[in-house]
N, C-alpha and C. Protein backbone atom coordinates (compact mmCIF):
# COMPACT_ATOMS: atom_id res chain seq x y z
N UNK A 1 0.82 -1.19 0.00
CA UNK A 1 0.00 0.00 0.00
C UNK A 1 0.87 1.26 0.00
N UNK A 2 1.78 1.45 0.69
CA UNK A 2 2.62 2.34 0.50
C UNK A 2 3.14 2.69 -0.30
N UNK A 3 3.71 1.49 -0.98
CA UNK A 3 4.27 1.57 -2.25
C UNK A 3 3.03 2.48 -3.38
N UNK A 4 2.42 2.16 -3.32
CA UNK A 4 1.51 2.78 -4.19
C UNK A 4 1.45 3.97 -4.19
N UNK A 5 1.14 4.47 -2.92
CA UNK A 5 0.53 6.33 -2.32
C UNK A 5 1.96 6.75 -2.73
N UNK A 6 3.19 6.26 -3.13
CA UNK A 6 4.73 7.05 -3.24
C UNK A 6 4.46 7.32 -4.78
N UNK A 7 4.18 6.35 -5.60
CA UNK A 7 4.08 5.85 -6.67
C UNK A 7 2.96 7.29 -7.72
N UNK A 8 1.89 7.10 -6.42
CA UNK A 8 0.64 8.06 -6.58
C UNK A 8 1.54 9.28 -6.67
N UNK A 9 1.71 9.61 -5.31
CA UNK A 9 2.31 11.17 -5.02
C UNK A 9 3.53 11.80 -6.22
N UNK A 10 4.44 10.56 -6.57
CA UNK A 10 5.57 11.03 -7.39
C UNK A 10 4.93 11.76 -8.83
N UNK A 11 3.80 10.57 -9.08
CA UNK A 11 2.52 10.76 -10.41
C UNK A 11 2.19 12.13 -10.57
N UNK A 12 1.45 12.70 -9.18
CA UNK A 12 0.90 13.77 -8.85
C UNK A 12 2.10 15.00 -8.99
N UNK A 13 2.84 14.42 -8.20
CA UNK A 13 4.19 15.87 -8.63
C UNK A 13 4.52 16.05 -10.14
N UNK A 14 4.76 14.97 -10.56
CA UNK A 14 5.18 15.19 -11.85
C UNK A 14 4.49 16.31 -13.15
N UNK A 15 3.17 15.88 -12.94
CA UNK A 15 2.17 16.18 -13.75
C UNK A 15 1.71 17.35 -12.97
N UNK A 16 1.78 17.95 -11.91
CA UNK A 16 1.02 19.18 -11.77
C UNK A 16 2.24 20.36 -11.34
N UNK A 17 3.46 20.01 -12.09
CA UNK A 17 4.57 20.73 -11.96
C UNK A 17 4.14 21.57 -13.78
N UNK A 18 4.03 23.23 -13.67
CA UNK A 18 3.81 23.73 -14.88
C UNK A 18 5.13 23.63 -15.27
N UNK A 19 6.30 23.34 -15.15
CA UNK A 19 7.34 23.38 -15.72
C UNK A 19 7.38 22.24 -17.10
N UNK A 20 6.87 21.25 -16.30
CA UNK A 20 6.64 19.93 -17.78
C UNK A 20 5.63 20.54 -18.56
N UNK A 21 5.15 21.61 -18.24
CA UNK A 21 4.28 21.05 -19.82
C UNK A 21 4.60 22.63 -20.15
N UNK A 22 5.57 23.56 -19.80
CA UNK A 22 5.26 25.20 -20.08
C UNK A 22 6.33 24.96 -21.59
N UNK A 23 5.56 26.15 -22.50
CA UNK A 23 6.44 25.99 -23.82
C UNK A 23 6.77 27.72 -23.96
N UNK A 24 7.70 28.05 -24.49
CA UNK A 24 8.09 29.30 -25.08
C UNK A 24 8.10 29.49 -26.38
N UNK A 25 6.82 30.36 -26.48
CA UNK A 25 7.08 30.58 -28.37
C UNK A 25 6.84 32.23 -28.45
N UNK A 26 7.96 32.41 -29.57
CA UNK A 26 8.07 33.58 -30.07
C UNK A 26 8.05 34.01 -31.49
N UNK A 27 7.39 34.73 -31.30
CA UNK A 27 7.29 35.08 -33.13
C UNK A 27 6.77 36.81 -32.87
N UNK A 28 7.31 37.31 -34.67
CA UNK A 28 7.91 38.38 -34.64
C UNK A 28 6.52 39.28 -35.53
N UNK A 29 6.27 40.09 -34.96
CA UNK A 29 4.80 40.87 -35.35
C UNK A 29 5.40 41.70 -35.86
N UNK A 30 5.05 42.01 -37.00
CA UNK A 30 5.14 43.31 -37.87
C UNK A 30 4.26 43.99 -38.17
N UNK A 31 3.99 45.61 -37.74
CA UNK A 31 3.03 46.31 -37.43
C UNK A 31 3.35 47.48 -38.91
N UNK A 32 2.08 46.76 -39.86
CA UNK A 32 1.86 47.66 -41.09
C UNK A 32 0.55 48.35 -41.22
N UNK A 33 0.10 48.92 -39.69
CA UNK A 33 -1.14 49.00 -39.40
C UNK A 33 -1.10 51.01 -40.09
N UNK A 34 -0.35 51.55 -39.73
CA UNK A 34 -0.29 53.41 -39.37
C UNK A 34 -0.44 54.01 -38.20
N UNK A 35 -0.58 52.82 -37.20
CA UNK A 35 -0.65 53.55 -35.84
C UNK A 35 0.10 52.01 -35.01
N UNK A 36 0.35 53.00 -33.91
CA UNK A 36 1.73 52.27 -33.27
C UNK A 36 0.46 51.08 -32.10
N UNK A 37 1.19 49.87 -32.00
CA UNK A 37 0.38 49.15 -31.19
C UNK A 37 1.08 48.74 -29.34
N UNK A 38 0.09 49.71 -28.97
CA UNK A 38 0.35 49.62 -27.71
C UNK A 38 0.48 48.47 -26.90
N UNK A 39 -0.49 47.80 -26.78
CA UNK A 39 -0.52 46.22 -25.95
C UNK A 39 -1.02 45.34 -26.49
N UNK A 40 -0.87 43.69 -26.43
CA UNK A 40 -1.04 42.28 -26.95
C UNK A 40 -1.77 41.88 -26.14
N UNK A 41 -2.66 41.51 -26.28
CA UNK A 41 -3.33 40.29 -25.23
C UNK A 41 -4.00 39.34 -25.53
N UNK A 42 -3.97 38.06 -25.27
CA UNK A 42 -3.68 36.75 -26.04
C UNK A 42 -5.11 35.98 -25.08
N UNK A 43 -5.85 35.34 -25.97
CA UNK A 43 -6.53 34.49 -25.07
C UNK A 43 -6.45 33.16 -26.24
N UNK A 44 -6.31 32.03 -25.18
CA UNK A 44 -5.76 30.77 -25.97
C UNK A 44 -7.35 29.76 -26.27
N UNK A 45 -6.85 29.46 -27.05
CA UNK A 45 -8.66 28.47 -27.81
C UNK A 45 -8.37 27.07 -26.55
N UNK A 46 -7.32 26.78 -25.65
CA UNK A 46 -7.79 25.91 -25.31
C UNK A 46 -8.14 26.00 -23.78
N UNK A 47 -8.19 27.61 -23.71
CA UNK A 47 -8.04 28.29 -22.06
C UNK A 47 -9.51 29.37 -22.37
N UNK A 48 -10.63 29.92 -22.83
CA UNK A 48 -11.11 30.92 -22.74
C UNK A 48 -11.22 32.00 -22.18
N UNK A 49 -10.05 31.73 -20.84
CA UNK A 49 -10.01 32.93 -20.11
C UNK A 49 -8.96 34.08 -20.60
N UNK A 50 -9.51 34.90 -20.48
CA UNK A 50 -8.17 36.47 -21.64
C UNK A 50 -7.13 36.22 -20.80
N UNK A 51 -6.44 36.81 -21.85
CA UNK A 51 -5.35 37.09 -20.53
C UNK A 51 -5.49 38.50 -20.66
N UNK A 52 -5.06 39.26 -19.22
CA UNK A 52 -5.58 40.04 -18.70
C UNK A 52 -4.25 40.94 -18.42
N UNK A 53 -3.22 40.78 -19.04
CA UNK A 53 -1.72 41.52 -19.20
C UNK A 53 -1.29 41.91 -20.54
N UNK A 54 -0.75 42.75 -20.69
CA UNK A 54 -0.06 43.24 -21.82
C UNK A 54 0.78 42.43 -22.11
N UNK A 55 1.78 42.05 -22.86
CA UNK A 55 2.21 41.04 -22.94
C UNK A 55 3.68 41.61 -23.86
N UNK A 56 2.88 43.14 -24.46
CA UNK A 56 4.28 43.68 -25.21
C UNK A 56 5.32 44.31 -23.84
N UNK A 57 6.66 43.83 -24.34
CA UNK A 57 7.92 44.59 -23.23
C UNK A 57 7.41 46.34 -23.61
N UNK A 58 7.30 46.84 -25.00
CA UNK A 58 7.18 48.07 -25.60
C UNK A 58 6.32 47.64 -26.58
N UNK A 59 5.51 49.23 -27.04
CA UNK A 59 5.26 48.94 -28.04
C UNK A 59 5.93 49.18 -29.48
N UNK A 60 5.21 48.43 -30.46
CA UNK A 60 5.43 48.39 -31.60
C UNK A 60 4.74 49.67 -32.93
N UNK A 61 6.40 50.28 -33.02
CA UNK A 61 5.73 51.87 -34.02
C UNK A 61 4.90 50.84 -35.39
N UNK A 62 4.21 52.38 -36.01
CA UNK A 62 4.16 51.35 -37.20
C UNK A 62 4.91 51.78 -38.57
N UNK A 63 5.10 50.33 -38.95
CA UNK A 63 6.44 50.17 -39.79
C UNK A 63 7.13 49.32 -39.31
N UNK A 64 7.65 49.17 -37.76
CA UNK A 64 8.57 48.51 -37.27
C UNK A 64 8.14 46.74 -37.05
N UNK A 65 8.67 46.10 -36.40
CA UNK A 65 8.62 44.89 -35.77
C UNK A 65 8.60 44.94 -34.61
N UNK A 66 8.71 43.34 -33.61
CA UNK A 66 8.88 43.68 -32.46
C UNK A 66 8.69 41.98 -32.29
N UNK A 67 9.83 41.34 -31.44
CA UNK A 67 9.80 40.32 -30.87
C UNK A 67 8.91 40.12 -29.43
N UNK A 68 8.01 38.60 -29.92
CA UNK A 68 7.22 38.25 -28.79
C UNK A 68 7.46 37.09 -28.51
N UNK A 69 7.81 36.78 -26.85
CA UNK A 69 7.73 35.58 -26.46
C UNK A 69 6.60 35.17 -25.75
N UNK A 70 5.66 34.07 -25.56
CA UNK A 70 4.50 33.83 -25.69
C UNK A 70 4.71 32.45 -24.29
N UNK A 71 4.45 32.62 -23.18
CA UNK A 71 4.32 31.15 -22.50
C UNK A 71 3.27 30.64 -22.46
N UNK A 72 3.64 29.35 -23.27
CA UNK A 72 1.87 28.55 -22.93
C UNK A 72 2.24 27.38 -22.73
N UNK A 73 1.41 26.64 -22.53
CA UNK A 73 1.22 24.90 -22.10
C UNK A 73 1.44 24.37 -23.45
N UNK A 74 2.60 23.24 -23.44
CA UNK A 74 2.68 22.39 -24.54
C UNK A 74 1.95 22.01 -25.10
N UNK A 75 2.63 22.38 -26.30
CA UNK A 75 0.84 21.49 -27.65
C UNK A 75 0.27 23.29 -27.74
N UNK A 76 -0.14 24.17 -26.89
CA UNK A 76 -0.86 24.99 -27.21
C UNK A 76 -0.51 25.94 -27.98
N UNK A 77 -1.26 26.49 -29.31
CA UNK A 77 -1.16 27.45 -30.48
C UNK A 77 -1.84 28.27 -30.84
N UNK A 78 -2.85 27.45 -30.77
CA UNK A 78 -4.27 28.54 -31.48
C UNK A 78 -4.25 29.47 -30.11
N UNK A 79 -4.42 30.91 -30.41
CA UNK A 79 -4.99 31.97 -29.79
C UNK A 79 -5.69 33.12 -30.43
N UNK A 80 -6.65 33.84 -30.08
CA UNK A 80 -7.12 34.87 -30.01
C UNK A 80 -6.46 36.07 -30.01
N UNK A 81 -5.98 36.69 -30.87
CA UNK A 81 -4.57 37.90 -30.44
C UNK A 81 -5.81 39.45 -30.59
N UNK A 82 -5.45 40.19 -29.62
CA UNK A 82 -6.43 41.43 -29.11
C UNK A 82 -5.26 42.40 -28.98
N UNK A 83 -5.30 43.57 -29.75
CA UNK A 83 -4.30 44.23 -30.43
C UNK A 83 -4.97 45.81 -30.29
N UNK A 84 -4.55 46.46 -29.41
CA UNK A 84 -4.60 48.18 -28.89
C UNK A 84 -3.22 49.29 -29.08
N UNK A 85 -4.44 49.96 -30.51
CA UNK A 85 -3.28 50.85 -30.59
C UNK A 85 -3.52 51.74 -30.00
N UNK A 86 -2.25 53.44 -30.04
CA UNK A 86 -2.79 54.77 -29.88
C UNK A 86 -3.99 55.02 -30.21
N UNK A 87 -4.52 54.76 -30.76
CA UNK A 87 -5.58 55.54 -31.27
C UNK A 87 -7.07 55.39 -30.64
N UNK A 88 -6.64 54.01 -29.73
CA UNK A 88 -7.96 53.42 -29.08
C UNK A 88 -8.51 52.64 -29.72
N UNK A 89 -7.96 52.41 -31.37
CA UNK A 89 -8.83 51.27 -31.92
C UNK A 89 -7.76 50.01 -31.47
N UNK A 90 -9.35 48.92 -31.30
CA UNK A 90 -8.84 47.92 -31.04
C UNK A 90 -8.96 46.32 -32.21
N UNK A 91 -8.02 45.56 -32.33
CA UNK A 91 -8.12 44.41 -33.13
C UNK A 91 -8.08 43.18 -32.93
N UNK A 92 -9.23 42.26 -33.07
CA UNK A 92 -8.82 41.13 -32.76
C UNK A 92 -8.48 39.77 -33.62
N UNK A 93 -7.86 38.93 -33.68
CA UNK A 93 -7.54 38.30 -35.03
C UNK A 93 -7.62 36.93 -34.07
N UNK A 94 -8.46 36.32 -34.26
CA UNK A 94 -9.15 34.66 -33.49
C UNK A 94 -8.33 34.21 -34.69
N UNK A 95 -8.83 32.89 -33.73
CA UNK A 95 -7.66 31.71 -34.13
C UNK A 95 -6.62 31.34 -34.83
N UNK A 96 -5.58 32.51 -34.47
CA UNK A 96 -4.35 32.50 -35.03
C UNK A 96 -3.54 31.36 -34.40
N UNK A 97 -2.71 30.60 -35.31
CA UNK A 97 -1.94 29.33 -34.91
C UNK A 97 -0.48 30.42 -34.68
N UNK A 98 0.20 30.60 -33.28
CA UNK A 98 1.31 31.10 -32.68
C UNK A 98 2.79 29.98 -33.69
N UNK A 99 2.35 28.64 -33.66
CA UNK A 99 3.22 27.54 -33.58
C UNK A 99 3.72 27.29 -35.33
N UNK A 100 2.86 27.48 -36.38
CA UNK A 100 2.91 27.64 -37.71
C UNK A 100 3.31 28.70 -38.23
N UNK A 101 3.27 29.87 -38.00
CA UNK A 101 3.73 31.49 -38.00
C UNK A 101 4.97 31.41 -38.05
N UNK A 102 5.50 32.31 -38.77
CA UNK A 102 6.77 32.57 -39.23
C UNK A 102 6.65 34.06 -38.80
N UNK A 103 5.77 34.46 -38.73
CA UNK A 103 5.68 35.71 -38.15
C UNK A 103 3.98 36.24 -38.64
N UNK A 104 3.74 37.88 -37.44
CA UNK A 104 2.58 37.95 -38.29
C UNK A 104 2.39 39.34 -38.18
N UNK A 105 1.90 39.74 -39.66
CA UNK A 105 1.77 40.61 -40.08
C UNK A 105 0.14 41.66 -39.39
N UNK A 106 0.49 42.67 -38.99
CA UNK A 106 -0.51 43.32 -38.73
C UNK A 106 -1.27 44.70 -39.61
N UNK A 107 -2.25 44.71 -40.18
CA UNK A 107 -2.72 45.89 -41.43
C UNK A 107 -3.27 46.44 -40.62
């Protein structure tokens, strides 16, 4: 019996450690919009909850680029990208695959 509950518990650590399953993806937004984009905020197709942080270090003028690193749970891609510029307009571009992207272009 003991043997088991160690067996259990090691199970349990393993799997509810976010480190095994956290992934880093980055890809590079290019803002060909005319107005500079203030903040990113990402809600993932397999999480519905927003995320509720900016996510840009700075923002992105337009014209320029700007590297994003993205933490999500392994396997996860598809997101919702919610995109605020100066101007107060806001954009949202659903079910963008993060993981297939070579980068992505913003008009």
């Amino acid at each position: 019996m003991m043997r088991k509950a160690k067996f259990l518990a090691a199970f349990l650590l393993m799997f509810s450690s976010t480190s095994v399953f956290a992934a880093s993806l980055t890809t590079t937004f290019t803002n060909q919009s005319g107005d500079t984009i203030n903040e990113l905020a990402l809600t993932s197709k397999q999480s519905p909850e927003p995320s509720a942080a900016n996510i840009l270090a700075a923002p992105i003028a337009a014209g320029d680029s700007g590297a994003v690193t993205i933490e999500a749970a392994e396997g996860e891609c598809v997101f919702m990208l919610t995109f605020t510029f100066a101007s107060g307009k806001v954009l949202e571009r659903a079910d963008t695959d993060i993981c297939q992207a070579d980068g992505i272009v913003i008009e």
